[in-house]
Protein backbone atom coordinates (compact mmCIF):
# COMPACT_ATOMS: atom_id res chain seq x y z
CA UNK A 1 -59.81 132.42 -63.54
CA UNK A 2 -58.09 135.68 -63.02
CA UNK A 3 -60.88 136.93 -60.86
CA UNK A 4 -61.43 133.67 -58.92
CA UNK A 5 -56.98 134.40 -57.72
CA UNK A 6 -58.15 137.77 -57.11
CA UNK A 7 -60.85 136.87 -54.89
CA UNK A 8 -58.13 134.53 -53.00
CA UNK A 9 -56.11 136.90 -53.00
CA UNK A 10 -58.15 139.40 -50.94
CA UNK A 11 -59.76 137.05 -48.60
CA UNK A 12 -56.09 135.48 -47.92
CA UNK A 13 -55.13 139.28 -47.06
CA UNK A 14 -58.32 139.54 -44.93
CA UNK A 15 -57.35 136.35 -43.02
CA UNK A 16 -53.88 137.88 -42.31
CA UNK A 17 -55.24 140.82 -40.93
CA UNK A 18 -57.95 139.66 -38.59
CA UNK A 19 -54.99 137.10 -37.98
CA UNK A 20 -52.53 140.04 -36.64
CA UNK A 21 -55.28 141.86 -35.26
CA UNK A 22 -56.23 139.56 -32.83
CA UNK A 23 -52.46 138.68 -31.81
CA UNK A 24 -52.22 142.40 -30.91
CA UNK A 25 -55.46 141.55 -28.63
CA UNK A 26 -53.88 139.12 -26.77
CA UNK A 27 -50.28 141.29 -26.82
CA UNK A 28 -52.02 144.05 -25.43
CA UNK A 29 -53.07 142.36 -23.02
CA UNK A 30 -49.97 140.71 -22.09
CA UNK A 31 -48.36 144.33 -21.88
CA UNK A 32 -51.90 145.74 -19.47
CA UNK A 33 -51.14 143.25 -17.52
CA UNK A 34 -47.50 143.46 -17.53
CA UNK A 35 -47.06 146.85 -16.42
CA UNK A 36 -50.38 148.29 -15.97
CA UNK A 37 -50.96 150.09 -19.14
CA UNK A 38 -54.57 150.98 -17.03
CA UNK A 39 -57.22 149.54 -19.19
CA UNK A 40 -57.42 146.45 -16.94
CA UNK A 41 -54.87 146.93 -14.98
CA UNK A 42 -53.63 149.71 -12.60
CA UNK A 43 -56.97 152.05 -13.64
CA UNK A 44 -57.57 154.44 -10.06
CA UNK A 45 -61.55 153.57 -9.84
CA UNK A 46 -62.12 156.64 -8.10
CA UNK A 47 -60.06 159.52 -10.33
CA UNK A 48 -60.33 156.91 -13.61
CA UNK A 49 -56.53 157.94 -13.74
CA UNK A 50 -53.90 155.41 -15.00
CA UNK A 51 -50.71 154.37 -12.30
CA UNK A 52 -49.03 152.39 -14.75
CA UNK A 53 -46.42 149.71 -12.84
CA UNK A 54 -49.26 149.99 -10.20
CA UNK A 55 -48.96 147.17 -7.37
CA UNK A 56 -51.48 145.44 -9.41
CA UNK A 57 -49.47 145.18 -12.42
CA UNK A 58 -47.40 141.39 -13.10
CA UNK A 59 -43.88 143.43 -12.76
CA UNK A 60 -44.49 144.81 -9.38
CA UNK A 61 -45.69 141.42 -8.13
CA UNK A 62 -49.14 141.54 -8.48
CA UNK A 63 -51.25 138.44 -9.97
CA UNK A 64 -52.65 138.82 -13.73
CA UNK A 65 -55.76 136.73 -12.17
CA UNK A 66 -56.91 137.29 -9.50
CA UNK A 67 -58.99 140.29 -10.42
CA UNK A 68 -61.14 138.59 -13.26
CA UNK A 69 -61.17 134.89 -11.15
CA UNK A 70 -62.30 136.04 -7.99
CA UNK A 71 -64.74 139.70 -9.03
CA UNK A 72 -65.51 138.90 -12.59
CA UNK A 73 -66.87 135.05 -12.60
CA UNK A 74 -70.12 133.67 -12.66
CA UNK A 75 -71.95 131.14 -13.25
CA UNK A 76 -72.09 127.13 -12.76
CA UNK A 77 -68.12 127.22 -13.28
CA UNK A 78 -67.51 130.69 -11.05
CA UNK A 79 -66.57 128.86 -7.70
CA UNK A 80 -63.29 126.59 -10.27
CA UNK A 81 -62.39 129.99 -11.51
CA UNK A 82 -62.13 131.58 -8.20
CA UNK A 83 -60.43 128.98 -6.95
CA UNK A 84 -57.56 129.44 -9.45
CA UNK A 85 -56.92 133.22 -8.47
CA UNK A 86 -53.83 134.48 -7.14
CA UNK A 87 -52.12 131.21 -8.36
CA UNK A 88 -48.61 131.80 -9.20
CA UNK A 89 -48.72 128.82 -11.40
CA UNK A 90 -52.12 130.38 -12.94
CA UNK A 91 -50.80 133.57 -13.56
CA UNK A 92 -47.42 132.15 -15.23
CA UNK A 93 -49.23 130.18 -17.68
CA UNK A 94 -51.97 132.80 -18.44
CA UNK A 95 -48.76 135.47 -19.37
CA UNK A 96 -47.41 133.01 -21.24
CA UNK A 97 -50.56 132.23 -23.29
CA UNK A 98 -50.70 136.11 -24.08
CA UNK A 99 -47.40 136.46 -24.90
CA UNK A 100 -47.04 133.19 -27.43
CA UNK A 101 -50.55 133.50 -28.58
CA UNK A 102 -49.86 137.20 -29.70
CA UNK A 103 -46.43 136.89 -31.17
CA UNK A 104 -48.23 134.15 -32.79
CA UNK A 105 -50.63 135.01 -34.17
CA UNK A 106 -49.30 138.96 -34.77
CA UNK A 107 -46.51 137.67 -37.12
CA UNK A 108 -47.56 134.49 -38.46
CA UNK A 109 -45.36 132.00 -36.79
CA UNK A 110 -46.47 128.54 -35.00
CA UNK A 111 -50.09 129.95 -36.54
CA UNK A 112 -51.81 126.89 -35.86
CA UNK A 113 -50.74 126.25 -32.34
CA UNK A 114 -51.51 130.05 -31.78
CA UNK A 115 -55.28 129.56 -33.33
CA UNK A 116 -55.99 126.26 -31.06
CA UNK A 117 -54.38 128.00 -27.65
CA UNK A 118 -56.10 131.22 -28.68
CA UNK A 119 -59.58 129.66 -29.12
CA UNK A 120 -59.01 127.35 -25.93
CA UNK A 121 -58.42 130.05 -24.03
CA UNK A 122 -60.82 132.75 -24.85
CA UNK A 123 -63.24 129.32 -24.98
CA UNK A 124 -62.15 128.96 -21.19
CA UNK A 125 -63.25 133.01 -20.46
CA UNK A 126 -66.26 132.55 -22.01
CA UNK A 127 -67.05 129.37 -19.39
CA UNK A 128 -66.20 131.71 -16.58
CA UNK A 129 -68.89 134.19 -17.42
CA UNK A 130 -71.61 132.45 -18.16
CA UNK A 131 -74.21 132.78 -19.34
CA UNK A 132 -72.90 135.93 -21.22
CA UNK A 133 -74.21 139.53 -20.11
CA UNK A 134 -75.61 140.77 -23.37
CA UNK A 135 -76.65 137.69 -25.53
CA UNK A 136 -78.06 134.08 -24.04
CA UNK A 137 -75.08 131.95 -25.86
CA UNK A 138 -72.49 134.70 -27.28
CA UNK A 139 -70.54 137.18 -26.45
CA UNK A 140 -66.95 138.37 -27.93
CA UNK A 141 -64.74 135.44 -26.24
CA UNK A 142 -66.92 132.72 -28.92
CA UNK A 143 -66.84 135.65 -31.81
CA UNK A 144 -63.05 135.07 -31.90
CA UNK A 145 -63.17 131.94 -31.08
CA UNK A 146 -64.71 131.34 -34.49
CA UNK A 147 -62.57 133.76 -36.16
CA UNK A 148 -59.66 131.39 -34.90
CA UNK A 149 -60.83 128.61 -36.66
CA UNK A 150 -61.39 130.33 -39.98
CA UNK A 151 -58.02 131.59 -39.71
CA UNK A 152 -56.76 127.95 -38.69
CA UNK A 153 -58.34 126.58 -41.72
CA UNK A 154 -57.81 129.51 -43.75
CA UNK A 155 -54.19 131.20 -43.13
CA UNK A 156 -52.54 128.27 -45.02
CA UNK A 157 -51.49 130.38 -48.32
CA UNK A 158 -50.83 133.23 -45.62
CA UNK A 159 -49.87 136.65 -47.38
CA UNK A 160 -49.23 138.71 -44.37
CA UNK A 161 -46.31 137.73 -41.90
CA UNK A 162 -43.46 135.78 -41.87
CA UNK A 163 -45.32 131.95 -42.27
CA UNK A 164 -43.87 130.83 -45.18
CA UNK A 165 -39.86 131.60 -44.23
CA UNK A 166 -41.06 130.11 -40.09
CA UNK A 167 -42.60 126.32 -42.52
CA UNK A 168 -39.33 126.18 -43.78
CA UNK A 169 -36.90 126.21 -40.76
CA UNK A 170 -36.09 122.97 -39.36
CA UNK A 171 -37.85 123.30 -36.44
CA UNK A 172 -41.50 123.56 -38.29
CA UNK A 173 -39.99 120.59 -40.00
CA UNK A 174 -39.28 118.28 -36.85
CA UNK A 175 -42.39 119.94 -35.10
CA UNK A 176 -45.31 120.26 -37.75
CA UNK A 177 -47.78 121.77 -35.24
CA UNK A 178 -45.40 124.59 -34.98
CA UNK A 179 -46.47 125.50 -38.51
């Protein structure tokens, strides 16, 4: 018995941190695209030097879409995608979705709605690639994908974060799917 609660133990722990590791996925890429932190945003193609708050970057004005949506689709859904670029609407909603799907998901509050927004949108990337470069069916958007759902079903008896003070406020109460 011991060992079986030991066992829980760890794989609860585990769940926590692939939970906060992929909310500081999605917060990093809130903050690239925020100010140009020059992984995918505001990197000089020619010197591979960094101009962080470069006109690209979401501060200065520029879209957090339009790059990916109009260069980087393909596929049967490519022509949707590149229709969405440069969308101020778009590009709201998509730096939202960062933002409260990493602060989600990196401290263990609204957990669930974090997992399902998470997975919906990386399940919505993976649609604007396909089919994948490296793999007929999968590539890293579906990987976490999956890893959202164990750590929907999973997280419940969370160890890591601050889930268990967030169930009790009345908020969570009123709103379960904030849980």
């Amino acid at each position: 018995m011991a060992r079986q609660k030991e066992s829980l133990n760890k794989l609860f722990v585990s769940l926590g941190i692939a939970r906060i590791s992929v909310g500081l996925v999605f917060l990093w890429a809130f903050l690239d695209k925020l100010i140009g932190l020059g992984f995918s945003t505001c990197r000089d193609a020619a010197t591979n030097g960094i101009n962080v708050m470069c006109d690209s970057a979401a501060l200065q004005g520029g879209s957090s879409t339009t790059g990916f949506l109009k260069f980087g689709t393909q596929g049967p859904f490519a022509d949707f995608y590149a229709g969405l670029a440069g969308n101020g609407f778009i590009d709201l909603l998509f730096m939202t979705g960062l933002l409260g799907i990493g602060v989600a998901l990196t401290f263990g509050i609204a957990t669930k709605l974090g997992t399902i927004s998470g997975a919906v949108m990386l399940m919505m990337m993976w649609t604007a690639v396909l089919p994948p470069e490296h793999h007929p069916v999968l590539d890293d958007h579906v990987v976490y994908s999956v890893l959202l759902a164990a750590i929907y079903f999973g997280d419940n008896n969370q160890r890591l974060g601050f889930g268990k003070q967030w169930k009790k406020t009345a908020l969570v109460k009123k709103f379960p799917i904030l849980s």
